[in-house]
Protein backbone atom coordinates (compact mmCIF):
# COMPACT_ATOMS: atom_id res chain seq x y z
CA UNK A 1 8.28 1.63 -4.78
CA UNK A 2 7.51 4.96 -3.08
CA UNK A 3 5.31 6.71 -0.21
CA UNK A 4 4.37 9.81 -0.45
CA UNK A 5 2.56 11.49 2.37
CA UNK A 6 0.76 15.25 2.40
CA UNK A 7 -1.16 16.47 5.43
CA UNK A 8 -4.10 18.40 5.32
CA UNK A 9 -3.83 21.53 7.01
CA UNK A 10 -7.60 22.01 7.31
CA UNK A 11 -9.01 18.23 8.41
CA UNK A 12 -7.33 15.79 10.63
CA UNK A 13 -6.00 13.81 6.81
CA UNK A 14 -3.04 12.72 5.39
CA UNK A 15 -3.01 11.81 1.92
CA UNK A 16 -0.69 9.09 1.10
CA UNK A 17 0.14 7.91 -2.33
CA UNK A 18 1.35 4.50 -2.86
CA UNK A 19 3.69 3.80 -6.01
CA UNK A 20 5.14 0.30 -7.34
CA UNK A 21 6.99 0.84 -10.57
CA UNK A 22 6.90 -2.01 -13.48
CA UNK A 23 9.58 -3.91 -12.34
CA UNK A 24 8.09 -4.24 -8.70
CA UNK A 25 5.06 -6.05 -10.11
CA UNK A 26 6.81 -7.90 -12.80
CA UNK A 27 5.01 -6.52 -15.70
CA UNK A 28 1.55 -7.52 -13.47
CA UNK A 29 -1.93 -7.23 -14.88
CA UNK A 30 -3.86 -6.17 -11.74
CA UNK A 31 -2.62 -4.80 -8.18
CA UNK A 32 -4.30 -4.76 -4.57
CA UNK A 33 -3.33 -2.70 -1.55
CA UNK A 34 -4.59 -4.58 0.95
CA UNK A 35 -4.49 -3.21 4.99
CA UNK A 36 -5.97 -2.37 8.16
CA UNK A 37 -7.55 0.65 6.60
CA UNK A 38 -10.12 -1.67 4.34
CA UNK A 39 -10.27 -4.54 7.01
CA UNK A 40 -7.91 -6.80 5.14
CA UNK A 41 -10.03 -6.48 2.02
CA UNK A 42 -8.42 -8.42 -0.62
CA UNK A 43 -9.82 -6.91 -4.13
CA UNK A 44 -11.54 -3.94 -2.33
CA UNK A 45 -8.71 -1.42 -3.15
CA UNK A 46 -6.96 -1.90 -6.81
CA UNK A 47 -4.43 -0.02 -7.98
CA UNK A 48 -4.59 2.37 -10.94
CA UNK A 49 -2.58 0.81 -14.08
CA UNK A 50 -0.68 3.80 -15.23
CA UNK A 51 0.62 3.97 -19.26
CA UNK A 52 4.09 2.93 -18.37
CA UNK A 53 2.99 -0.19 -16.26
CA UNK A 54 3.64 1.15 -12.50
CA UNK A 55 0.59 1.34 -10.24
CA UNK A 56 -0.51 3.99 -8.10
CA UNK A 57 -3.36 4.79 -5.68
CA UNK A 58 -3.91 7.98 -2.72
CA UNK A 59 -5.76 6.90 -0.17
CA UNK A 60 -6.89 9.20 2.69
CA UNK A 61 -5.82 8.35 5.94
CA UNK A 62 -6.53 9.53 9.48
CA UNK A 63 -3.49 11.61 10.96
CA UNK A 64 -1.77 10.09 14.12
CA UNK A 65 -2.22 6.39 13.04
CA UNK A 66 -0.35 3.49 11.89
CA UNK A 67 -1.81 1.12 9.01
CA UNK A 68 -0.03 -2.26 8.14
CA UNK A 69 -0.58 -3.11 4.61
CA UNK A 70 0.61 -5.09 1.76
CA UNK A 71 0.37 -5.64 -1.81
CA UNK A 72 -1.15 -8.05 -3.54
CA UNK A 73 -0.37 -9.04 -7.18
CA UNK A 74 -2.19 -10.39 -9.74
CA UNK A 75 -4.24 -11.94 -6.59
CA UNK A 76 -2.12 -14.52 -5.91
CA UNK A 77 1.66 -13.35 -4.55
CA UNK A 78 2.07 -10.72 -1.24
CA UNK A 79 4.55 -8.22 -2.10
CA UNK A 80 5.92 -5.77 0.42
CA UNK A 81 7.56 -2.38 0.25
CA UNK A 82 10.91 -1.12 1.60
CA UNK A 83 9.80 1.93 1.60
CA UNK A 84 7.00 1.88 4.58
CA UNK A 85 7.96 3.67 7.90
CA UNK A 86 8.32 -0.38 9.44
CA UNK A 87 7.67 -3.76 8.95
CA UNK A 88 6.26 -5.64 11.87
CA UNK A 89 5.40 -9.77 12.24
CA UNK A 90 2.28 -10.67 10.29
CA UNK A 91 1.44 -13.78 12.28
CA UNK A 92 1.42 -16.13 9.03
CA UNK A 93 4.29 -17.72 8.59
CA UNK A 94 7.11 -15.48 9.48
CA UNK A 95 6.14 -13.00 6.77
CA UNK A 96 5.92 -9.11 7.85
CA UNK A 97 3.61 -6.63 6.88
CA UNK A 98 4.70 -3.33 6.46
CA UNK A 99 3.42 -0.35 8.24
CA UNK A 100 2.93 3.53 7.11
CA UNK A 101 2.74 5.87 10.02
CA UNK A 102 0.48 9.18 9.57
């Protein structure tokens, strides 16, 4: 799992790229980012498949923010990532969701 983050110098934008390698989606066929930034969308946002089974996606974010998110796998199982910035009380049974800050 990794977050990367670049900031635009020229527009109020951060580009963050969200990573999950092969054996954080245990060899899955489809992946969902699902967050605050598209309204809890389930299937709104997949994930690019990449050759080598990891999935990827950059989304553009507004600068001075903070998105909870989490992934969601073969749209059935939540998975989360240690890498986000926090992790904060989801309100569904004592799962988190996990935040990146911008």
């Amino acid at each position: 799992m990794s977050i990367k983050k670049q900031f635009l110098k020229t527009r109020p934008i951060c580009k963050v790229t969200f990573r999950l390698s092969k054996e954080d989606t245990t060899n899955a066929d489809s992946v969902h980012i699902v967050g605050e930034f598209n309204d809890w969308n389930k299937l709104s946002t997949p994930m690019k498949k990449l050759k080598n089974g990891s999935f990827t996606i950059t989304l553009d974010l507004k600068q001075n923010a903070e998105y909870q998110f989490r992934y969601l796998i073969d749209k059935q199982s939540w998975n989360n990532d240690a890498e986000a910035d926090k992790s904060v009380p989801s309100g569904f049974s004592g799962s988190q969701n996990f935040v990146v800050s911008v």
